[in-house]
Protein backbone atom coordinates (compact mmCIF):
# COMPACT_ATOMS: atom_id res chain seq x y z
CA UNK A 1 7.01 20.01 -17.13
CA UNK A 2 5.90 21.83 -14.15
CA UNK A 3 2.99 19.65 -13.72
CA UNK A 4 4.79 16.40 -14.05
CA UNK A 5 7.30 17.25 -11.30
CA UNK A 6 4.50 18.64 -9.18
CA UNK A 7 2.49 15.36 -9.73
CA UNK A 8 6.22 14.15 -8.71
CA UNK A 9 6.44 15.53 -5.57
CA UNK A 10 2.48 13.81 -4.62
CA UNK A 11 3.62 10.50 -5.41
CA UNK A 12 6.86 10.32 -4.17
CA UNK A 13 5.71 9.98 -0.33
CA UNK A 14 3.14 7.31 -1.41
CA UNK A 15 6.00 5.50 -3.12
CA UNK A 16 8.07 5.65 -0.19
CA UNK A 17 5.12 4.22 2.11
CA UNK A 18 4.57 1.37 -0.45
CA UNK A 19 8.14 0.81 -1.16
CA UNK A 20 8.80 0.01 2.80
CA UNK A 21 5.78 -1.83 2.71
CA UNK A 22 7.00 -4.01 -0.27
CA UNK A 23 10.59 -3.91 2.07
CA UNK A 24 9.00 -5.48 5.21
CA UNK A 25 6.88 -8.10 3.32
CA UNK A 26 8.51 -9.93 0.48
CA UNK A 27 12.75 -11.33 0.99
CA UNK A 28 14.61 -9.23 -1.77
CA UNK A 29 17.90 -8.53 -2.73
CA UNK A 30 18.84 -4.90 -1.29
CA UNK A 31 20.05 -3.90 -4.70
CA UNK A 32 17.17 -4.22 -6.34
CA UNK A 33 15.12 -2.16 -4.57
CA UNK A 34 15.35 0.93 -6.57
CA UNK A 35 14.47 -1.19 -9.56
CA UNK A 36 10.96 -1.96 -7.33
CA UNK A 37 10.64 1.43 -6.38
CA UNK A 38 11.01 2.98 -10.22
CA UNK A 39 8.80 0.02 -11.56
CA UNK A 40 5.82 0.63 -8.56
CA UNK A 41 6.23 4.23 -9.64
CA UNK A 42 5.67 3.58 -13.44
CA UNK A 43 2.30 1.68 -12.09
CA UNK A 44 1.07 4.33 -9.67
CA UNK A 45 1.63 6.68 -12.31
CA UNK A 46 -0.71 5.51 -14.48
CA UNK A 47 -3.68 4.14 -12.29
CA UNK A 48 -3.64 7.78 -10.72
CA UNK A 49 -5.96 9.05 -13.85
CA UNK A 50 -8.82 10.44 -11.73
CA UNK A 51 -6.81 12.28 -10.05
CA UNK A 52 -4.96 14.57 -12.55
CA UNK A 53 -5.62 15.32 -16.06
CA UNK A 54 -2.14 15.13 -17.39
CA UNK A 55 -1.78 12.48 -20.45
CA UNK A 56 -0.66 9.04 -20.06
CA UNK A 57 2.84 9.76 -20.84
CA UNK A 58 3.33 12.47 -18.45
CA UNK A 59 2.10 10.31 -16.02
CA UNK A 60 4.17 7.62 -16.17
CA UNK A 61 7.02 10.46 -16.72
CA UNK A 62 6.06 11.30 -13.06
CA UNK A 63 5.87 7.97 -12.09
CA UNK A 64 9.26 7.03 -13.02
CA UNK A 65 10.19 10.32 -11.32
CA UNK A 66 8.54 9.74 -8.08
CA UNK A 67 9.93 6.21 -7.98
CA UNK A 68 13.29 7.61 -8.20
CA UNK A 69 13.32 10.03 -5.62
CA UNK A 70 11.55 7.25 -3.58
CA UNK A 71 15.09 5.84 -2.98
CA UNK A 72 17.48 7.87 -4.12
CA UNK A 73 18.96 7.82 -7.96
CA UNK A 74 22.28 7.50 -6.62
CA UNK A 75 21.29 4.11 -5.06
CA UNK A 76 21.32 2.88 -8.24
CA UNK A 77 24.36 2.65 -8.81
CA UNK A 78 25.94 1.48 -5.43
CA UNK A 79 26.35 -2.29 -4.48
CA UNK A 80 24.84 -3.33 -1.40
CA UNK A 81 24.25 -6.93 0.09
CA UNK A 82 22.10 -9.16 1.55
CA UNK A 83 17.96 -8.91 1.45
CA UNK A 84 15.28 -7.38 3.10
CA UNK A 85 12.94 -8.28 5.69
């Protein structure tokens, strides 16, 4: 488990970059933007094999972790409106 949150902590700054990226680019609804973060996550997480030796699983685990903390869980579960851009 150690690994996978370490792994975690790597990604998450990445995600953040490519999450505003994804922000200032493409006309979304604000509240799905969390959604977008945990699904580019999920992605990065498992493209990133030559970087780690950790098994699939784990890294989509810290994928879906690093997506997460990319935005903030409790933005999740908040209502916001209007789009980006």
């Amino acid at each position: 488990m150690e690994e996978v949150l370490l792994f975690a902590t790597v990604l998450a700054p990445i995600l953040t970059a490519l999450v505003h990226l994804v922000k200032k680019t493409v006309n979304l609804p604000v509240n799905i933007i969390p959604l977008v973060s945990f699904l580019l996550g999920i992605a990065l997480g498992y493209i990133a094999y030559p970087f780690t030796d950790l098994d699939t699983v784990l890294r989509l685990w810290a994928g879906g972790f690093a997506g997460l903390a990319a935005t903030g869980l409790f933005e999740l579960g908040t209502k916001r409106e209007g789009t980006t851009k």
